[in-house]
PDB file of N, CA and C in Angstrom:
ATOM      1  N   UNK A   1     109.103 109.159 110.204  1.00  0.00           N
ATOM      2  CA  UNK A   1     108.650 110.394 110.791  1.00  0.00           C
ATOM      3  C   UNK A   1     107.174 110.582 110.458  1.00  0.00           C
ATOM      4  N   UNK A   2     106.272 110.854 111.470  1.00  0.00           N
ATOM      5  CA  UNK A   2     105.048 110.973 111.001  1.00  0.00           C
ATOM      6  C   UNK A   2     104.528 112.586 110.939  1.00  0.00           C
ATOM      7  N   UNK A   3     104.086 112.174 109.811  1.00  0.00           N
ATOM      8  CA  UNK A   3     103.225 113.776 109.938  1.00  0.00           C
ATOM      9  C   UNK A   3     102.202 114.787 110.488  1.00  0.00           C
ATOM     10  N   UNK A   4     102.683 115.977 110.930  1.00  0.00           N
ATOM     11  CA  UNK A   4     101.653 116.629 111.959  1.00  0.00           C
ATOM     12  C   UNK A   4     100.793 116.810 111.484  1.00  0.00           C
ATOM     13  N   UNK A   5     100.201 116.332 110.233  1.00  0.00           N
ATOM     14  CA  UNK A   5      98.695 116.362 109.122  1.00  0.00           C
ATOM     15  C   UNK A   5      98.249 114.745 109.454  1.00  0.00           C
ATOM     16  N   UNK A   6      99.026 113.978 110.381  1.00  0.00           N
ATOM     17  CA  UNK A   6      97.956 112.871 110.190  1.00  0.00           C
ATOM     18  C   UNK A   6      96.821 113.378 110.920  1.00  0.00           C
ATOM     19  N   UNK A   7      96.268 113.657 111.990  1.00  0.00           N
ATOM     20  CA  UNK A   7      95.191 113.890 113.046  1.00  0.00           C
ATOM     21  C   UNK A   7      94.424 114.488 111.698  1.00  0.00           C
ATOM     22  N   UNK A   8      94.893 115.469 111.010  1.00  0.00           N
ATOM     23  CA  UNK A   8      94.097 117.120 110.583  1.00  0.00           C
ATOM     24  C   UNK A   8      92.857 116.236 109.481  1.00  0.00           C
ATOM     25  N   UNK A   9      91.818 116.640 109.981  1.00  0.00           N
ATOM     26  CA  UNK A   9      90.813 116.443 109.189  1.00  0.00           C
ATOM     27  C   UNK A   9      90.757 116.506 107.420  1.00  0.00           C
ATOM     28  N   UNK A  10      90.376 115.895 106.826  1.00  0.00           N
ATOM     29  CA  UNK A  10      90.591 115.513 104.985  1.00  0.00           C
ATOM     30  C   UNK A  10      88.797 116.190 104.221  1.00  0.00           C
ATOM     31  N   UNK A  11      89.366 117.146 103.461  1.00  0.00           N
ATOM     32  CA  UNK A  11      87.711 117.140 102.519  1.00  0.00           C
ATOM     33  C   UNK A  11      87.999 117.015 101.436  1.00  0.00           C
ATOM     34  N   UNK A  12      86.630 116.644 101.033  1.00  0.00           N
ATOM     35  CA  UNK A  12      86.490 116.188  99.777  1.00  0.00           C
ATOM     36  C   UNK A  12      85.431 117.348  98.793  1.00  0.00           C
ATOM     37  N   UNK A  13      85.783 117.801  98.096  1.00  0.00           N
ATOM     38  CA  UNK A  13      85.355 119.041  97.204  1.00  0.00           C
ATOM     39  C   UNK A  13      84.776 118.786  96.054  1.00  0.00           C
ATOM     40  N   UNK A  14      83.757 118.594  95.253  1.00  0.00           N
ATOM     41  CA  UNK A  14      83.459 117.984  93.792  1.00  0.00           C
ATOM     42  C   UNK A  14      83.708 119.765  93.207  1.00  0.00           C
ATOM     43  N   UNK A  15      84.584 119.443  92.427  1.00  0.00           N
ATOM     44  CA  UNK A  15      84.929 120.238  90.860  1.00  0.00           C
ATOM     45  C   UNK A  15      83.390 120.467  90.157  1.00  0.00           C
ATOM     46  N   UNK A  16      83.658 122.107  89.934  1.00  0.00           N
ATOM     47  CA  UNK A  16      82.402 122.610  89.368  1.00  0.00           C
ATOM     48  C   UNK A  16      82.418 121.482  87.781  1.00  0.00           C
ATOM     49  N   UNK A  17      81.263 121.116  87.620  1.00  0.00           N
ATOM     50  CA  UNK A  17      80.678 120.548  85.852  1.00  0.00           C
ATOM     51  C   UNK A  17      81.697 119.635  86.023  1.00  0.00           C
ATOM     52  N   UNK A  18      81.863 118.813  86.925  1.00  0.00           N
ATOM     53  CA  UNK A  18      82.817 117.220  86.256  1.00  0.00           C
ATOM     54  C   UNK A  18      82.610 116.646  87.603  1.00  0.00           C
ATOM     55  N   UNK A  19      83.006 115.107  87.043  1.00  0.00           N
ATOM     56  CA  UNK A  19      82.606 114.572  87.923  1.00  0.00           C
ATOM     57  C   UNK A  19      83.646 114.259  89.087  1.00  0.00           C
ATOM     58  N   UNK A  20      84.751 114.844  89.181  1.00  0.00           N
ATOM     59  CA  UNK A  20      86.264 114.625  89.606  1.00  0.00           C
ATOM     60  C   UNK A  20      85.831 115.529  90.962  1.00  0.00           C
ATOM     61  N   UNK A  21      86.454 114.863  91.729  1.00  0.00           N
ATOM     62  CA  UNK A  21      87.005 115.477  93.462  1.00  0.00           C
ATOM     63  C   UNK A  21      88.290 115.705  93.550  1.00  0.00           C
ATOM     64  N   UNK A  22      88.300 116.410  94.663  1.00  0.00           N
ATOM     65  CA  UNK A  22      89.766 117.263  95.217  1.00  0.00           C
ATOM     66  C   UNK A  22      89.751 116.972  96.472  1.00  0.00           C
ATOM     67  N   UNK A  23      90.909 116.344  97.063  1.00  0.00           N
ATOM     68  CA  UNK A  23      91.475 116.202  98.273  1.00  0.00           C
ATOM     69  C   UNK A  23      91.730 117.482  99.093  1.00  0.00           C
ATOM     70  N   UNK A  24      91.502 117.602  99.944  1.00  0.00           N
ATOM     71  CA  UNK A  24      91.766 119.080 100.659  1.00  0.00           C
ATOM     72  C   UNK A  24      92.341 118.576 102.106  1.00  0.00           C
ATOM     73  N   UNK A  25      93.551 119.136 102.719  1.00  0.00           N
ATOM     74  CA  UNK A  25      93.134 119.067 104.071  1.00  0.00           C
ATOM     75  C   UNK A  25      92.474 120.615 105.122  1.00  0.00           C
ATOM     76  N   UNK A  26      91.705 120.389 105.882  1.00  0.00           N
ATOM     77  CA  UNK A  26      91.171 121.835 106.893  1.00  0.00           C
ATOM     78  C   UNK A  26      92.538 122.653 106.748  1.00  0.00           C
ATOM     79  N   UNK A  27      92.628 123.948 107.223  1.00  0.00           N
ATOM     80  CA  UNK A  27      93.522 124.840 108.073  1.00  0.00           C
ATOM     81  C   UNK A  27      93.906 124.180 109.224  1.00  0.00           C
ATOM     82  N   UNK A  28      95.202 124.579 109.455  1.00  0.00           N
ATOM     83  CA  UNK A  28      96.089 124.169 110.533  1.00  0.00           C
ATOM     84  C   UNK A  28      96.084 124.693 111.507  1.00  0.00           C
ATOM     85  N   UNK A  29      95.773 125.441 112.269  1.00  0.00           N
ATOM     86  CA  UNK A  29      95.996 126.133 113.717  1.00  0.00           C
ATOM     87  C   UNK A  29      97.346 125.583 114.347  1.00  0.00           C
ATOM     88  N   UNK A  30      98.039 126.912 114.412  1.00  0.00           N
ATOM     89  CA  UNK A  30      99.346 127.003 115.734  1.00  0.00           C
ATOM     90  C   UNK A  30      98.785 127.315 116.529  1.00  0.00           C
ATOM     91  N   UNK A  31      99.416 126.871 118.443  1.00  0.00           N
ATOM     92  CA  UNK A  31      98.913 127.659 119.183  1.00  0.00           C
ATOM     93  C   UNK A  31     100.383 129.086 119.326  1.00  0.00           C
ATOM     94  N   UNK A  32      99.955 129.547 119.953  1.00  0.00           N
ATOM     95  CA  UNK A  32     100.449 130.848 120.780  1.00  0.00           C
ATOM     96  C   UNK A  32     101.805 129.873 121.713  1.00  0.00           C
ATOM     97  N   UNK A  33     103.098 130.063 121.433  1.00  0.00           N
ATOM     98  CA  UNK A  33     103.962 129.379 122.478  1.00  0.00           C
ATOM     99  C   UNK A  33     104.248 130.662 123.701  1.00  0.00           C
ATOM    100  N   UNK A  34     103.792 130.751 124.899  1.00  0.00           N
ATOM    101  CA  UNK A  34     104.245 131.420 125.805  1.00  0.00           C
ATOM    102  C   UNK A  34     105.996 130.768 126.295  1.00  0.00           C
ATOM    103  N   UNK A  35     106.565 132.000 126.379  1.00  0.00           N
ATOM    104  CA  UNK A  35     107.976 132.353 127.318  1.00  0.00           C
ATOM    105  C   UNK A  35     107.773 131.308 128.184  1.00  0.00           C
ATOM    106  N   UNK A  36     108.585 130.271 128.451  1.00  0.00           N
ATOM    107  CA  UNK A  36     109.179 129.937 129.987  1.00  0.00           C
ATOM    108  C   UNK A  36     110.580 129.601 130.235  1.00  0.00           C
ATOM    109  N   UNK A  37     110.956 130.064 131.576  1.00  0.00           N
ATOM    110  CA  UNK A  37     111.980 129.775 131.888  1.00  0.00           C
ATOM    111  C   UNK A  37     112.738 128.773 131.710  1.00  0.00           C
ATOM    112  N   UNK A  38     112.086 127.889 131.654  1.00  0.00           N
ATOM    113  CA  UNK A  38     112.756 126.170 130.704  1.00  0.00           C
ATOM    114  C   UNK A  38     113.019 126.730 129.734  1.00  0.00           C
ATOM    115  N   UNK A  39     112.809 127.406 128.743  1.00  0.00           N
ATOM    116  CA  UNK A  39     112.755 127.288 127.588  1.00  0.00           C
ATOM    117  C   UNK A  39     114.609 127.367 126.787  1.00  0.00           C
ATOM    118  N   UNK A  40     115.181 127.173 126.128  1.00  0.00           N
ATOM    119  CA  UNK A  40     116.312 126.857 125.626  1.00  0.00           C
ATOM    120  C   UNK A  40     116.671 127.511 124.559  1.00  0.00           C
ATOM    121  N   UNK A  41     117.904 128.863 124.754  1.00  0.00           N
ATOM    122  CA  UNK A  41     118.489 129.523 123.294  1.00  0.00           C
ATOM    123  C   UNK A  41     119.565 128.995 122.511  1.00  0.00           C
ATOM    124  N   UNK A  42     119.400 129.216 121.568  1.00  0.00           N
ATOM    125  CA  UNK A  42     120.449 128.330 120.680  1.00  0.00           C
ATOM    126  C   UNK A  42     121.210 129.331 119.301  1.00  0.00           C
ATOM    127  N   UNK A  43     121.608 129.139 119.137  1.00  0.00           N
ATOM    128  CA  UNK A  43     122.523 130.185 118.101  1.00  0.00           C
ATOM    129  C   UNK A  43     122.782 129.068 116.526  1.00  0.00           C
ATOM    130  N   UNK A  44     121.797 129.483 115.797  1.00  0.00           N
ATOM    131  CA  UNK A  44     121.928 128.558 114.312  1.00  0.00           C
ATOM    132  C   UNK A  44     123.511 128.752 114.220  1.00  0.00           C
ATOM    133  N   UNK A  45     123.967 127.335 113.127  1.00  0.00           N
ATOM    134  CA  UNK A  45     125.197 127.270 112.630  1.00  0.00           C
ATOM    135  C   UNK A  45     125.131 126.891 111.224  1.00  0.00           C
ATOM    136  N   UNK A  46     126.022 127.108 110.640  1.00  0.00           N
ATOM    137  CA  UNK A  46     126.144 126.441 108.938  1.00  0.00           C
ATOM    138  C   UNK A  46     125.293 124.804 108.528  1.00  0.00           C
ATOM    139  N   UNK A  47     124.364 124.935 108.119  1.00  0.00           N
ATOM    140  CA  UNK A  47     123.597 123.684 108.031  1.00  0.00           C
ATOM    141  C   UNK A  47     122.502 123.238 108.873  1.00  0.00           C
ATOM    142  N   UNK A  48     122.355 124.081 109.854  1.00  0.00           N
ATOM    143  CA  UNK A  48     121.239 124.135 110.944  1.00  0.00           C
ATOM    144  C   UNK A  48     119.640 124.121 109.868  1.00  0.00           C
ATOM    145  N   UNK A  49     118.782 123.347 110.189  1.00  0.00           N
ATOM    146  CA  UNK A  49     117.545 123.256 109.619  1.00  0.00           C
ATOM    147  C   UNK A  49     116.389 122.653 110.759  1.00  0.00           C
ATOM    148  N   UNK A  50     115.368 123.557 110.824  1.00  0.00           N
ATOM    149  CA  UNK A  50     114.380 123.267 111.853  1.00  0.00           C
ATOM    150  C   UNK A  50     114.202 121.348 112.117  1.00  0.00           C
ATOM    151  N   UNK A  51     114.150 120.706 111.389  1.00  0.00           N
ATOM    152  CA  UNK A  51     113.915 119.984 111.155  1.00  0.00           C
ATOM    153  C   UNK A  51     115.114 119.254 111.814  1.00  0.00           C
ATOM    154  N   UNK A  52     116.784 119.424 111.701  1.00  0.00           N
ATOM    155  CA  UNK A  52     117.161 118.821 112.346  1.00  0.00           C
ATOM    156  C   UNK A  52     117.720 119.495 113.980  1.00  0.00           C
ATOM    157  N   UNK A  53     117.221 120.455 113.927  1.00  0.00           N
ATOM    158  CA  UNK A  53     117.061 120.752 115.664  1.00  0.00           C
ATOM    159  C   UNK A  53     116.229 120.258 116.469  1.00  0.00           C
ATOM    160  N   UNK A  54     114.922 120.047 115.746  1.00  0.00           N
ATOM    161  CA  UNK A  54     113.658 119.344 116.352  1.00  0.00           C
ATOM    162  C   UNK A  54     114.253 118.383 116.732  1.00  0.00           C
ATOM    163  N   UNK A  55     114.877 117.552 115.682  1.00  0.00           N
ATOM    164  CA  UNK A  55     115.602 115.891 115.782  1.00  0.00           C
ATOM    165  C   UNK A  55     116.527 116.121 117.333  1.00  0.00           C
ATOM    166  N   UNK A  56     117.131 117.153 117.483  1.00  0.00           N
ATOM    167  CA  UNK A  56     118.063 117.144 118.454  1.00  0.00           C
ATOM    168  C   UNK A  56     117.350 117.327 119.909  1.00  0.00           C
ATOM    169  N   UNK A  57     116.815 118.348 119.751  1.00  0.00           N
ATOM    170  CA  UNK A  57     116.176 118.813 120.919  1.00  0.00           C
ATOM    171  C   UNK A  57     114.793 117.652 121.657  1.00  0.00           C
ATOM    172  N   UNK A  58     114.079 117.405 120.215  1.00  0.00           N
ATOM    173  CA  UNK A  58     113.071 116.340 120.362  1.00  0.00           C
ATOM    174  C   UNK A  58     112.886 114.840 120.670  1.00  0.00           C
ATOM    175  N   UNK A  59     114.328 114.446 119.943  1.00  0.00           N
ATOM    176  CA  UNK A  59     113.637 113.261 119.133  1.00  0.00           C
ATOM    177  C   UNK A  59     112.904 112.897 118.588  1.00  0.00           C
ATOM    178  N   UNK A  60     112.020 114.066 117.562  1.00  0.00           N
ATOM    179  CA  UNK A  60     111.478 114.166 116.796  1.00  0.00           C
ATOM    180  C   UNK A  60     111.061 115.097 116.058  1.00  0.00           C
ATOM    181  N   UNK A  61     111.635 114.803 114.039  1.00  0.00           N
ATOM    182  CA  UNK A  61     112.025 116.120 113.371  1.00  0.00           C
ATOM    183  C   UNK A  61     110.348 116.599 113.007  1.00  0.00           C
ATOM    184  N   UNK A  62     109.499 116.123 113.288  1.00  0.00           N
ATOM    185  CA  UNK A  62     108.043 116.240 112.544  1.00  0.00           C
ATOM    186  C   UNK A  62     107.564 117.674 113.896  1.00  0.00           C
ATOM    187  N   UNK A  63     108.012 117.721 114.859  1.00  0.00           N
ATOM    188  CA  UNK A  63     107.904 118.672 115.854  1.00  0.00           C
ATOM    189  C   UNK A  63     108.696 120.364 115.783  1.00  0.00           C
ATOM    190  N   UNK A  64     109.393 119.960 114.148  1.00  0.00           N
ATOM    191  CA  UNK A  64     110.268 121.506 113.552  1.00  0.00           C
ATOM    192  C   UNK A  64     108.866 122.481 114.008  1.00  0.00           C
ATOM    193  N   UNK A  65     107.298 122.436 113.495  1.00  0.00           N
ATOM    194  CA  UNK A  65     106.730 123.441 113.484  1.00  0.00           C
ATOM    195  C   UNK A  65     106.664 124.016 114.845  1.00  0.00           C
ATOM    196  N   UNK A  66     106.935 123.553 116.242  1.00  0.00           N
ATOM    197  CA  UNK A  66     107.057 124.284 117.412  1.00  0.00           C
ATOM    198  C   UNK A  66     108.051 125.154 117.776  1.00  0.00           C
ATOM    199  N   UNK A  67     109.436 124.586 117.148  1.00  0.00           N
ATOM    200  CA  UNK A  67     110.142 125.797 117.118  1.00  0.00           C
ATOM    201  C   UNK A  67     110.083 126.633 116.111  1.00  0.00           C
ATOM    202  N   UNK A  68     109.386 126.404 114.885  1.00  0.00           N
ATOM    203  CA  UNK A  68     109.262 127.672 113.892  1.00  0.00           C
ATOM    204  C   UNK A  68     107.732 128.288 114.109  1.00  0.00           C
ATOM    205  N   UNK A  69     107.191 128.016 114.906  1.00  0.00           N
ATOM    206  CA  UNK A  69     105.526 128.906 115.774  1.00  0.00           C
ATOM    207  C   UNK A  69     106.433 129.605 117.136  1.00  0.00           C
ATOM    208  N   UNK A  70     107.130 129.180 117.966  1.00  0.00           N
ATOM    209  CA  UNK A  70     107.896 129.670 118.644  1.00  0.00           C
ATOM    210  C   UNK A  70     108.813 130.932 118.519  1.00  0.00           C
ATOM    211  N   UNK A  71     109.350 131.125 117.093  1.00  0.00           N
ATOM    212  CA  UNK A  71     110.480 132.235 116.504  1.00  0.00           C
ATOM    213  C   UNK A  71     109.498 132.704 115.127  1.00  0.00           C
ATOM    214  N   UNK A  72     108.632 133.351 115.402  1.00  0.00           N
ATOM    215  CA  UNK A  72     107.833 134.053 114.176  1.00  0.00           C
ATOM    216  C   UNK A  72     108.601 134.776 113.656  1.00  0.00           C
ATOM    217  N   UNK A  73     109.182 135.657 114.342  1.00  0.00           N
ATOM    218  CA  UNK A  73     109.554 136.827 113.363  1.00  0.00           C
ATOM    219  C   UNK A  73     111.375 136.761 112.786  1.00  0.00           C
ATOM    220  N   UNK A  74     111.601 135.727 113.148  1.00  0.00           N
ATOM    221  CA  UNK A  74     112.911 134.826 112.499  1.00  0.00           C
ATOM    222  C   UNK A  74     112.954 133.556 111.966  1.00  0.00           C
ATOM    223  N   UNK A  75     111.645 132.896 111.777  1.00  0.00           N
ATOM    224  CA  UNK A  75     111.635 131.577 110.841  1.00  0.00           C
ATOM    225  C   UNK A  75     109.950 131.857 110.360  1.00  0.00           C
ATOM    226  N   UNK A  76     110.214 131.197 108.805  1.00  0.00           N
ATOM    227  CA  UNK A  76     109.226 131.069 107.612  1.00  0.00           C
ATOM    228  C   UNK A  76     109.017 130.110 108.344  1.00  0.00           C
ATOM    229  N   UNK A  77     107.807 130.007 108.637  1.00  0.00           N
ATOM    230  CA  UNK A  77     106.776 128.719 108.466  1.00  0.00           C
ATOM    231  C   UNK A  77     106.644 127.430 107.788  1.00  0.00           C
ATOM    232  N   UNK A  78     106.870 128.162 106.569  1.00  0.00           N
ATOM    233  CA  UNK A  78     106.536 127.532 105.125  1.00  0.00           C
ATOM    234  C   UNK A  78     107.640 126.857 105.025  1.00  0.00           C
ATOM    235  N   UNK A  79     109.098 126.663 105.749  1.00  0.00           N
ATOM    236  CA  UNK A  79     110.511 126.625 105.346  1.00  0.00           C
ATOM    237  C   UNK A  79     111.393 125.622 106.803  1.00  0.00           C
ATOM    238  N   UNK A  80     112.185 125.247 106.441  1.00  0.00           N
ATOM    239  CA  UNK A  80     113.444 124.396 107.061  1.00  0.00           C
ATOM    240  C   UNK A  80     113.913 125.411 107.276  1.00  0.00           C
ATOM    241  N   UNK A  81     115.163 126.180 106.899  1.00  0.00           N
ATOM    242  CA  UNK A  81     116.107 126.370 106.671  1.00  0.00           C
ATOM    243  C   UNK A  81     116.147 127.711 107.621  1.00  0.00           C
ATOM    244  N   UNK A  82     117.178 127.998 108.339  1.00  0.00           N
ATOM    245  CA  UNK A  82     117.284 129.443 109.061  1.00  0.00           C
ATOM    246  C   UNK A  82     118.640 129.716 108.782  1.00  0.00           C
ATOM    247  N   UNK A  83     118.732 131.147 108.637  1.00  0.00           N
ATOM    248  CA  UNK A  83     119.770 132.038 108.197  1.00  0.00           C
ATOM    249  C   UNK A  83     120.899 131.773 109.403  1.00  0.00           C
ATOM    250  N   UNK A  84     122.070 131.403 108.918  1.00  0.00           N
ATOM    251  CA  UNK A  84     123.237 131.153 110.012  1.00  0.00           C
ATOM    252  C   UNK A  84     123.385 132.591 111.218  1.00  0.00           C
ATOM    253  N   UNK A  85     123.593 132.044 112.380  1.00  0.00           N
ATOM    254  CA  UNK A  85     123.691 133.262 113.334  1.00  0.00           C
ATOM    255  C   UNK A  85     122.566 133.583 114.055  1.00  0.00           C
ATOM    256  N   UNK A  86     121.007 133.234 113.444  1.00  0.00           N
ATOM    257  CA  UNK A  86     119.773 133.280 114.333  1.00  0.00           C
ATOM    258  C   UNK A  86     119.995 132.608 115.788  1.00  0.00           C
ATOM    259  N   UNK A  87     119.453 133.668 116.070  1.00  0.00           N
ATOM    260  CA  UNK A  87     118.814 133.101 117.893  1.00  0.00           C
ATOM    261  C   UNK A  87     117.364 132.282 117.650  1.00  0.00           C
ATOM    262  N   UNK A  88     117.593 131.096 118.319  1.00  0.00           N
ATOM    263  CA  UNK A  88     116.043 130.572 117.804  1.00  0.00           C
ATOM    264  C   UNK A  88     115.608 130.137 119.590  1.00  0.00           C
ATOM    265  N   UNK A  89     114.994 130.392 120.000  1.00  0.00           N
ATOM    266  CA  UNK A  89     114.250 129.612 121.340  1.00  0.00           C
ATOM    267  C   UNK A  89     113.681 128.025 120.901  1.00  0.00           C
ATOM    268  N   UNK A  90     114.021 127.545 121.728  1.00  0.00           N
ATOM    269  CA  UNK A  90     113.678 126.222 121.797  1.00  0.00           C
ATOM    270  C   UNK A  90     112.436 126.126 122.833  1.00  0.00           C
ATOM    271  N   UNK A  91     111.312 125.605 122.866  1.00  0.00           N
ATOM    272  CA  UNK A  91     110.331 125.667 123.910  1.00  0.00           C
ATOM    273  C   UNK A  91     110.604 124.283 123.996  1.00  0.00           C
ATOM    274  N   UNK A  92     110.666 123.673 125.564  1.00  0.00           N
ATOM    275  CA  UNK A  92     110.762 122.616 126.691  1.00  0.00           C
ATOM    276  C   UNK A  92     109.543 122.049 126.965  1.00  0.00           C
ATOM    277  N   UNK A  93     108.190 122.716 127.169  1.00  0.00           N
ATOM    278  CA  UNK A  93     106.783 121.864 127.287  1.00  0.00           C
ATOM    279  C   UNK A  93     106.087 121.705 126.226  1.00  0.00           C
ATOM    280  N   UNK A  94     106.627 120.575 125.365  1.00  0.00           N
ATOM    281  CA  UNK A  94     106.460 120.027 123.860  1.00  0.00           C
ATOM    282  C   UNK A  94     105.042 119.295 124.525  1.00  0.00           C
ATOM    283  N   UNK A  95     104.995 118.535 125.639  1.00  0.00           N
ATOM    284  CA  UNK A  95     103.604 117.805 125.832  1.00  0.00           C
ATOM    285  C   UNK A  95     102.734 119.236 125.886  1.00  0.00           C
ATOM    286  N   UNK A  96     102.575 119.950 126.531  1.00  0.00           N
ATOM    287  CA  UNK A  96     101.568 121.039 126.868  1.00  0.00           C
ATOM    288  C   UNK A  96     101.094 121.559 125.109  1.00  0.00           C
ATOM    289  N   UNK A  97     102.730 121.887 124.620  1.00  0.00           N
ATOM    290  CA  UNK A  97     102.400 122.560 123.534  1.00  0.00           C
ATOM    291  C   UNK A  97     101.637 121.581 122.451  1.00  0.00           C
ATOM    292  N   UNK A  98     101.611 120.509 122.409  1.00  0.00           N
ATOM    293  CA  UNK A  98     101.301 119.462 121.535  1.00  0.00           C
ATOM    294  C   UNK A  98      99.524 119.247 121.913  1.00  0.00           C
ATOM    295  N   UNK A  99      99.387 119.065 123.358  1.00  0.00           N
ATOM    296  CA  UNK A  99      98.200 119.187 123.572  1.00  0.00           C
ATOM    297  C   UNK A  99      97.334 120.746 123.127  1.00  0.00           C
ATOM    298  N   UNK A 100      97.514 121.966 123.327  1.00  0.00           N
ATOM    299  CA  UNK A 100      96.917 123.176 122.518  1.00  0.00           C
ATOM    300  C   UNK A 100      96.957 122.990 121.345  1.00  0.00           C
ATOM    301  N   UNK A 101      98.000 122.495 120.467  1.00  0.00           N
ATOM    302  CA  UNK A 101      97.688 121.951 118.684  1.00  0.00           C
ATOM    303  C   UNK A 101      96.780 121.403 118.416  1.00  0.00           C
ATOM    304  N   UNK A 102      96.331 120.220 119.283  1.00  0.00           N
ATOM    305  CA  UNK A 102      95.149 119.109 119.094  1.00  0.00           C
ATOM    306  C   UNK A 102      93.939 119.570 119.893  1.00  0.00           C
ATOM    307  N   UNK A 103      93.889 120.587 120.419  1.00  0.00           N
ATOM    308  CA  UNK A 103      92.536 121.471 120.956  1.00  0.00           C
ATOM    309  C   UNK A 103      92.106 122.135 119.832  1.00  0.00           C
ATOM    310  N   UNK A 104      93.138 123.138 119.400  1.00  0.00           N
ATOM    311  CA  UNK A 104      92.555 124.246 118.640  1.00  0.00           C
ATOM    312  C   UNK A 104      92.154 123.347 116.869  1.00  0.00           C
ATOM    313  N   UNK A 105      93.033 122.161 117.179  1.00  0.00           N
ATOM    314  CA  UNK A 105      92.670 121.557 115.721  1.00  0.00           C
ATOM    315  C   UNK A 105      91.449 120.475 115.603  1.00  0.00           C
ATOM    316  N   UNK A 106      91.012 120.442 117.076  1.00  0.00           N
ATOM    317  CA  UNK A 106      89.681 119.453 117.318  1.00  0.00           C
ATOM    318  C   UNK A 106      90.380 117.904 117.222  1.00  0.00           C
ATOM    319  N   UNK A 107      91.458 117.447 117.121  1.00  0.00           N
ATOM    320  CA  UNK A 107      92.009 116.328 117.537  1.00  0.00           C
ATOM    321  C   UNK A 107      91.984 115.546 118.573  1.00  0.00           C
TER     322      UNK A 107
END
């Protein structure tokens, strides 16, 4: 599975008084997923994790962050895991949406 941090730009930071650096990567930009009628509802079940819906819906689990930018105000970001019984939308124009990720991230 590759990671949606390969594209994302890497800095390099020198530590105040030493001679040691810090790996950083930039900020991430989501885009905005607009409503469409394609788009696909789904009802979480016992063991449901963004990660393996992506897998289902996608064929690919590294694409969880479109459906968790998609359901803000019912999935952590930061997190897999959704509370059993959520309604989660599935968004259908993964190319469109994939291309606005790599705009707003300069990719």
């Amino acid at each position: 599975m590759a990671s949606r941090y390969t594209s994302i730009n890497t800095t390099l930071d020198k530590v105040p008084n030493s001679k040691k650096t810090t790996l950083g990567y930039q900020t991430v930009k989501y885009p905005e997923i607009p409503l469409s009628i394609n788009d696909i509802y789904v009802i979480t079940t016992l063991g449901d994790r963004l990660d393996l819906i992506a897998q289902q819906f996608y064929s690919d689990p590294s694409l969880y962050w479109i459906i968790s930018s998609a359901n803000p105000d019912v999935v952590n970001l930061g997190s897999l895991f959704i509370p059993v019984g959520t309604e989660l939308r599935i968004p259908t124009n993964i190319s469109a949406i994939k291309s606005l990720f790599n705009q707003l991230n300069n990719i």
